[in-house]
Structures are given as structure tokens and as C-alpha cells.
N, C-alpha and C. Protein backbone atom coordinates (compact mmCIF):
# COMPACT_ATOMS: atom_id res chain seq x y z
N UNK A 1 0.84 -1.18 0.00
CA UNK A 1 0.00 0.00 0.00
C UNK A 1 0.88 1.24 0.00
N UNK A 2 0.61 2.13 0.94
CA UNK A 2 1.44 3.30 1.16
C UNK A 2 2.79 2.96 2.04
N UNK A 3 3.82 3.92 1.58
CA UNK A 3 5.08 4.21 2.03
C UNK A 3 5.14 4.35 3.40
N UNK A 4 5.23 3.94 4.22
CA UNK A 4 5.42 4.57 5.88
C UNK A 4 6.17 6.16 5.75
N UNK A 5 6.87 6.69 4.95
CA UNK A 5 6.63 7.66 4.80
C UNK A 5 6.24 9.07 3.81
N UNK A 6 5.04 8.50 3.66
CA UNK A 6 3.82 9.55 3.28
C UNK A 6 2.50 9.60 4.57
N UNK A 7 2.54 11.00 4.39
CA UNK A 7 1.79 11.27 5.78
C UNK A 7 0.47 11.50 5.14
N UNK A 8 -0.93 11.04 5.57
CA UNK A 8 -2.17 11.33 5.58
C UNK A 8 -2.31 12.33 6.49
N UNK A 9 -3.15 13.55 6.07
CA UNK A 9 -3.39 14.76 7.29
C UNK A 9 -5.08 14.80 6.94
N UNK A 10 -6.13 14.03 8.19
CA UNK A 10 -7.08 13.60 7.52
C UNK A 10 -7.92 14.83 8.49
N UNK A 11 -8.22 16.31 7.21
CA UNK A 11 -8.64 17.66 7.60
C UNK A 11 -10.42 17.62 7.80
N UNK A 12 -10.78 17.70 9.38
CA UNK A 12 -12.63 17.65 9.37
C UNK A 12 -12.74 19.19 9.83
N UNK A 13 -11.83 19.49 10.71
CA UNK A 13 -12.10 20.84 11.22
C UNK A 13 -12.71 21.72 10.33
N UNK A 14 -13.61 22.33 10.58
CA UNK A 14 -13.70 23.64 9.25
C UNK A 14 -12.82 25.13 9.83
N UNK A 15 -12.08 25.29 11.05
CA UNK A 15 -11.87 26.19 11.47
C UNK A 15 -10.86 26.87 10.85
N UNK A 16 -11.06 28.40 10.05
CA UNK A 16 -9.84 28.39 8.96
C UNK A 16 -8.58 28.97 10.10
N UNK A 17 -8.80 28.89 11.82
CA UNK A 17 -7.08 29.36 11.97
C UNK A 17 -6.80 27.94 12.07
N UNK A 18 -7.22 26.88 12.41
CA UNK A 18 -6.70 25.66 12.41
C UNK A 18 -5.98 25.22 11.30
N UNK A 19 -6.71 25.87 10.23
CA UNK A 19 -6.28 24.97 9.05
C UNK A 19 -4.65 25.49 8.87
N UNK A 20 -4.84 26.78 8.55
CA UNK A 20 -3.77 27.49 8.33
C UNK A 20 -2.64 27.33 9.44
N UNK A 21 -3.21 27.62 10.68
CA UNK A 21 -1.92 27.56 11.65
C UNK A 21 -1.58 25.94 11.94
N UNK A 22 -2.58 24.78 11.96
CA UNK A 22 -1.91 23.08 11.66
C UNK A 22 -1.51 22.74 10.64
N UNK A 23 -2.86 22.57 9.48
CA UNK A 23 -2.80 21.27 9.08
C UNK A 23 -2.19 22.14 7.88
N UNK A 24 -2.18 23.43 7.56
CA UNK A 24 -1.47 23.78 6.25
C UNK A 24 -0.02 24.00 6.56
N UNK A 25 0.16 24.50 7.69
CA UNK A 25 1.23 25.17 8.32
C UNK A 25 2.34 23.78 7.97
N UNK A 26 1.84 22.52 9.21
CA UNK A 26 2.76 21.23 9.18
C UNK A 26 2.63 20.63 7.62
N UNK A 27 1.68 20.64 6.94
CA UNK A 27 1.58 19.67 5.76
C UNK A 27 2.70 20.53 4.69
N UNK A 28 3.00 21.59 5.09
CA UNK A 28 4.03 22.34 3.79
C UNK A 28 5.41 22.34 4.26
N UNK A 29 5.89 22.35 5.69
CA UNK A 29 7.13 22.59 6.82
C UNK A 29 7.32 20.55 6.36
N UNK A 30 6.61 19.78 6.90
CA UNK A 30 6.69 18.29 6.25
C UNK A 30 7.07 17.97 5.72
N UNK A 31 7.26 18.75 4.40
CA UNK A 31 7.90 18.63 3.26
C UNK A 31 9.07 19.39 2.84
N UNK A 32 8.73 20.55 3.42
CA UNK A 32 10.33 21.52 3.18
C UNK A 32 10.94 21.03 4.27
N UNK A 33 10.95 20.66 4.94
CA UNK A 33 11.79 20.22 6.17
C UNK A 33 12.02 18.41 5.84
N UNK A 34 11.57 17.57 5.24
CA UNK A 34 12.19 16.06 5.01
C UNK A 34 11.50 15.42 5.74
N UNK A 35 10.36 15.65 6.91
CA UNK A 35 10.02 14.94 7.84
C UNK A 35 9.10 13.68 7.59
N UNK A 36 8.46 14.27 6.05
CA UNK A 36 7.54 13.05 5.57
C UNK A 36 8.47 12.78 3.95
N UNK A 37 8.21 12.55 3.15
CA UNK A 37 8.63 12.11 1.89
C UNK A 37 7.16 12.55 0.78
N UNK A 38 5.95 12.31 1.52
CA UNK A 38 4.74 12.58 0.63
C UNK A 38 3.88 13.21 1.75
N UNK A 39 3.05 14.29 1.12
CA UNK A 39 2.26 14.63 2.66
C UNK A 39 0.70 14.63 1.40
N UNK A 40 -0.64 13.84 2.05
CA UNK A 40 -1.56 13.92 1.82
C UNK A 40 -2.47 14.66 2.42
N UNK A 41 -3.46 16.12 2.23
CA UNK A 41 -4.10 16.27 2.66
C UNK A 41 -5.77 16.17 2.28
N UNK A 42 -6.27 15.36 3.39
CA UNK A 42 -8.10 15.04 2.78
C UNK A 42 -8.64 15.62 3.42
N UNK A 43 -9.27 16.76 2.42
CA UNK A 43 -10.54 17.18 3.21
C UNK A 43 -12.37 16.24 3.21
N UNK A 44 -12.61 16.24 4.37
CA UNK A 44 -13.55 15.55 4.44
C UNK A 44 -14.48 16.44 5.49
N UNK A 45 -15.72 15.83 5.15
CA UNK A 45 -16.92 16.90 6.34
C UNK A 45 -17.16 18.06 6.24
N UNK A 46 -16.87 18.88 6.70
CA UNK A 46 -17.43 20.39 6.87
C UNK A 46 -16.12 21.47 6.17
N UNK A 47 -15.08 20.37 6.05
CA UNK A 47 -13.99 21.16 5.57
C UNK A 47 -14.01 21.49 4.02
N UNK A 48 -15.01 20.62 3.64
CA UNK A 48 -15.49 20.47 1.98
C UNK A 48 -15.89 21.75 1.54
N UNK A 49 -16.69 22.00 2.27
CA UNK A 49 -17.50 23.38 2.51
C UNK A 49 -16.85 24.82 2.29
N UNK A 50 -15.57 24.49 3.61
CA UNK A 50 -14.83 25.68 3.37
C UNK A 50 -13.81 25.95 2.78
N UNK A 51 -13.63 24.94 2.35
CA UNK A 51 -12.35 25.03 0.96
C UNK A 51 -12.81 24.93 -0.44
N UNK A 52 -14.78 25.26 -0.33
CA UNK A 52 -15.33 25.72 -1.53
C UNK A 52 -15.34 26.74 -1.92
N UNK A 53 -15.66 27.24 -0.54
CA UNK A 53 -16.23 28.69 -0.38
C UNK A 53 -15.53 29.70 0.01
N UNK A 54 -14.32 29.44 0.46
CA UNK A 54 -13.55 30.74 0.87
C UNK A 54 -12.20 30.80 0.38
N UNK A 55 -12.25 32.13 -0.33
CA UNK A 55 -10.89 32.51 -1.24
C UNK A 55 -9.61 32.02 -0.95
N UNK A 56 -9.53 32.40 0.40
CA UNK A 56 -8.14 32.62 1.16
C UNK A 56 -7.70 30.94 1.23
N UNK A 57 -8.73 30.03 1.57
CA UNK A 57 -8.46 29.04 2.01
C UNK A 57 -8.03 28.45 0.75
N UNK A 58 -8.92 28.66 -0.35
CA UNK A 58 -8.58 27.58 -1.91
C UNK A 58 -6.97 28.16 -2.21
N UNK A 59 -6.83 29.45 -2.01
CA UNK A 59 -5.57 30.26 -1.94
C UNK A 59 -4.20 29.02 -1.32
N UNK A 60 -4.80 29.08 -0.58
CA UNK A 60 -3.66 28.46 0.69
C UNK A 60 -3.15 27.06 0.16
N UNK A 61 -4.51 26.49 -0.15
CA UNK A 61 -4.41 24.61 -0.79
C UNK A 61 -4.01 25.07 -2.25
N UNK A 62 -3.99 26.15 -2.83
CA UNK A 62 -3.35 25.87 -4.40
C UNK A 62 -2.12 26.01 -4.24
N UNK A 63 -0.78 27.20 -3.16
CA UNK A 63 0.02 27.42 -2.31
C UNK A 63 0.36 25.80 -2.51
N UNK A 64 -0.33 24.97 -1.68
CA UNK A 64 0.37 23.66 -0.88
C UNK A 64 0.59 22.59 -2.06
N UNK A 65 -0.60 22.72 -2.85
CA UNK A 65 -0.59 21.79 -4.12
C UNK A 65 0.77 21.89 -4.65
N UNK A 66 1.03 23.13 -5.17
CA UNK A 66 2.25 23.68 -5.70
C UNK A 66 3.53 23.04 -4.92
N UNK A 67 3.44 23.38 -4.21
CA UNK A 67 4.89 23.04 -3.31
C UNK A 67 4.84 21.47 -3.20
N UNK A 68 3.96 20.64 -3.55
CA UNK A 68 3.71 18.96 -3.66
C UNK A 68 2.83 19.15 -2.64
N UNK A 69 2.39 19.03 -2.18
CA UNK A 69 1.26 18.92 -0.67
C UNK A 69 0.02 18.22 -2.02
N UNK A 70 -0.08 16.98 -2.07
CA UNK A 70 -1.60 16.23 -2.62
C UNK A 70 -2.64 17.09 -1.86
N UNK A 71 -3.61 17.74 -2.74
CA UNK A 71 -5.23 17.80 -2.02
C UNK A 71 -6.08 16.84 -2.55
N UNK A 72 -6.87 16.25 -1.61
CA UNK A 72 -7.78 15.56 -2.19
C UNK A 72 -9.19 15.78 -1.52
N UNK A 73 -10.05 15.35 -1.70
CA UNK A 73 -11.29 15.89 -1.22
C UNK A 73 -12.32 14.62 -1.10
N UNK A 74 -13.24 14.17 -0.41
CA UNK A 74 -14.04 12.99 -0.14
C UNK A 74 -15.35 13.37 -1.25
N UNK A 75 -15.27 12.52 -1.99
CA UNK A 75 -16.24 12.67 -3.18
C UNK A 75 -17.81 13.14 -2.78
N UNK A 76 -18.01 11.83 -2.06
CA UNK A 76 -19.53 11.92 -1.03
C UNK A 76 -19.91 13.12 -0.37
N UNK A 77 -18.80 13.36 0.47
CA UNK A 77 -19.29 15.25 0.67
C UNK A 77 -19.21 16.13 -0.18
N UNK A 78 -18.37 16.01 -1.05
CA UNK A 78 -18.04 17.30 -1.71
C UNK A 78 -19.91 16.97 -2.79
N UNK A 79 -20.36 15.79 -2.85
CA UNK A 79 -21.70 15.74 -3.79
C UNK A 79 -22.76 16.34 -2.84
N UNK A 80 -22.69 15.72 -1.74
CA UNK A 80 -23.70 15.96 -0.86
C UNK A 80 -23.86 17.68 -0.99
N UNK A 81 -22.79 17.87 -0.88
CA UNK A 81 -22.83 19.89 -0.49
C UNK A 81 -22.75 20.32 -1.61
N UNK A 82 -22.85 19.65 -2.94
CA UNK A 82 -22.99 20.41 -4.13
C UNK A 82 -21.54 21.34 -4.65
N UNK A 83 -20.39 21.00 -3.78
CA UNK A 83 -19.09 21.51 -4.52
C UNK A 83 -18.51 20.43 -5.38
N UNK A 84 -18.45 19.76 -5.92
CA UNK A 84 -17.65 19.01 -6.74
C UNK A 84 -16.78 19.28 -7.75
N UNK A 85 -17.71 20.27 -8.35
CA UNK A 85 -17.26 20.61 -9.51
C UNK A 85 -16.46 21.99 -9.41
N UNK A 86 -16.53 22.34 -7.92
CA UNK A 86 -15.89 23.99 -7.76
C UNK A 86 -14.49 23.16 -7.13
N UNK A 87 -14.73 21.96 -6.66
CA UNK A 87 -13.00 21.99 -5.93
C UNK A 87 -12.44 21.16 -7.39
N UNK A 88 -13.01 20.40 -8.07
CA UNK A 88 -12.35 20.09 -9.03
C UNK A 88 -11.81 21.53 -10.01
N UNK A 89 -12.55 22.24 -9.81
CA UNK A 89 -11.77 23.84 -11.44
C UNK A 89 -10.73 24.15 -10.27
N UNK A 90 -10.77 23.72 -9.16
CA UNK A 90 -9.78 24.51 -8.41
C UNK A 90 -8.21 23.54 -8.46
N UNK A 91 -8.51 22.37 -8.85
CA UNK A 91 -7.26 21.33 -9.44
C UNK A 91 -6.94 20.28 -8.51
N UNK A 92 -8.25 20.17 -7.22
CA UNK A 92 -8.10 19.25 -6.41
C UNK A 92 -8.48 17.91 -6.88
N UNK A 93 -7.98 16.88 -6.31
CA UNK A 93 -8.75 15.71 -6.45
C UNK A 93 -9.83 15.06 -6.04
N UNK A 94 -10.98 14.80 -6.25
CA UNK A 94 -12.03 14.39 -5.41
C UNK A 94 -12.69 12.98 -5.84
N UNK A 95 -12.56 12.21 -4.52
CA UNK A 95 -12.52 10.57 -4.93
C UNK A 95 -13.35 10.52 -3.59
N UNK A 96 -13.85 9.27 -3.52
CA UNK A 96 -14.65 8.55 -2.94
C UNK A 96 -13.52 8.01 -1.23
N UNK A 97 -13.70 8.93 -0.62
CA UNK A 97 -12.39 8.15 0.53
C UNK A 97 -12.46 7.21 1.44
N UNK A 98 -14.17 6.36 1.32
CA UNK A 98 -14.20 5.34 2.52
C UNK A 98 -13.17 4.16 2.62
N UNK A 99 -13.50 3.73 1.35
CA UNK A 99 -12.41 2.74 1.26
C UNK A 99 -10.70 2.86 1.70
N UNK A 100 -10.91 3.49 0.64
CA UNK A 100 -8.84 3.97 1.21
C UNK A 100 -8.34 4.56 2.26
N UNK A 101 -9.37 5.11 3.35
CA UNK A 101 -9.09 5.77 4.41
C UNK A 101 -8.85 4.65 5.63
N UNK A 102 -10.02 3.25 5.01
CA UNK A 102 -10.03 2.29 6.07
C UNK A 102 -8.84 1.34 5.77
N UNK A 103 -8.09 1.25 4.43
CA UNK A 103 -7.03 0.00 3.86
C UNK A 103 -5.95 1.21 5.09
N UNK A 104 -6.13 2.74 4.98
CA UNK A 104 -5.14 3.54 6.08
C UNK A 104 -4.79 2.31 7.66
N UNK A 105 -6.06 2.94 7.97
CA UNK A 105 -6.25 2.63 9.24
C UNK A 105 -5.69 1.16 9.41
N UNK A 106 -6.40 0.60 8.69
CA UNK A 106 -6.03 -1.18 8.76
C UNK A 106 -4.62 -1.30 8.69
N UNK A 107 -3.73 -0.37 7.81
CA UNK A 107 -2.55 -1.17 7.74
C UNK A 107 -1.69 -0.26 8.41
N UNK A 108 -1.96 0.33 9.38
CA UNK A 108 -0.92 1.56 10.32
C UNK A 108 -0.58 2.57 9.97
N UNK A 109 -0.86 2.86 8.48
CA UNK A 109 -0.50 4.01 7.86
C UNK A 109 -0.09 5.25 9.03
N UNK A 110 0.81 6.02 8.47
CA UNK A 110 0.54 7.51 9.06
C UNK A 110 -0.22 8.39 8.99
N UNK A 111 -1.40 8.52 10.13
CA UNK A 111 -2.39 9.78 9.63
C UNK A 111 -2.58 10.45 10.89
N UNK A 112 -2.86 11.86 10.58
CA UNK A 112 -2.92 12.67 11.89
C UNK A 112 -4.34 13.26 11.41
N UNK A 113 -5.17 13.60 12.37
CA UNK A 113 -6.18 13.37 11.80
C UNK A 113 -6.69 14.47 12.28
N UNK A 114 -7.21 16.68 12.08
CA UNK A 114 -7.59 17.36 13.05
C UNK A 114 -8.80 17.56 12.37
């Protein structure tokens, strides 16, 4: 499966200082710093929402994309809430994450999860 080091950063919070001061902050330092080799970030839940809808934030994840930081997005929410097609023009990936989140869990993967 996955590398033991590529990091899953599995994003529910919708809170944008969280995002910015954790999970964007460590998922980009992760990588400029050597600490992971691959850093994944999934937004899932309510975070779907706000990385539809707010400038600064799609700002921040195109920022991380760039620098390698994977975005990906949980298909099911992003349908449910009717963004799909706004995080896809934005160049994210959006896939279906039950499955692959649980082959995570099952096989020890690294995931930090806020």
C-alpha cells in the first residue's frame, strides 16, 4: 500500500485558523523540512465546505498543491454539499475516501487526523 513515509493529514475541522496555523502550516514545513517524503491532505466533512467557499483558504491549498502537498477531497461530501465541480476547477482531487481511508487505518498508515 502506502510508504510509511507519506503522511495522511485527515482535515474535518472547518476552522480556517486551524487549518492554516496546523494542518497547512505542518503539511508544507513536512515537506520543506524532510520529515515526511509525501504529505496527503483530505478534506472531508465540513472542511469540503470551506475550501469551496472561501478565497483565502482555496488560496492556501493551491500554495500547498504547488509546493507537492496532494489535495484531495471525499467525493460523497463534496456531492452531498454540491461543490464538486468547484473543488475540481480549483485542481483538487475528489474521490470517494471510505475505502482507502479504512485500507489507512487497517494497515498503520501515518495519519494525523484534526
Amino acid at each position: 500500500m502506502e510508504t510509511p513515509r507519506h503522511l495522511h493529514i485527515l482535515w474535518t475541522n472547518d476552522n480556517p485558523i486551524t487549518a492554516e496555523k496546523m494542518v497547512f502550516m505542518y503539511g508544507l514545513n513536512s515537506l520543506k523540512q524532510g520529515w515526511w517524503d509525501r504529505v496527503t491532505i483530505i478534506i472531508w466533512g465540513a472542511t469540503t465546505a470551506l475550501a469551496a467557499g472561501d478565497q483565502t483558504i482555496q488560496e492556501q491549498l493551491q500554495r500547498l498543491g504547488a509546493a507537492g502537498v496532494a489535495i484531495s477531497a471525499c467525493k460523497a461530501c463534496a456531492n452531498e454539499l454540491g461543490v464538486t465541480d468547484t473543488l475540481r476547477g480549483l485542481g483538487f482531487e475528489v474521490k470517494y475516501w471510505g475505502q482507502p481511508l479504512t485500507e489507512l487505518l487497517q494497515s498503520g498508515a501515518p495519519l494525523l487526523t484534526v
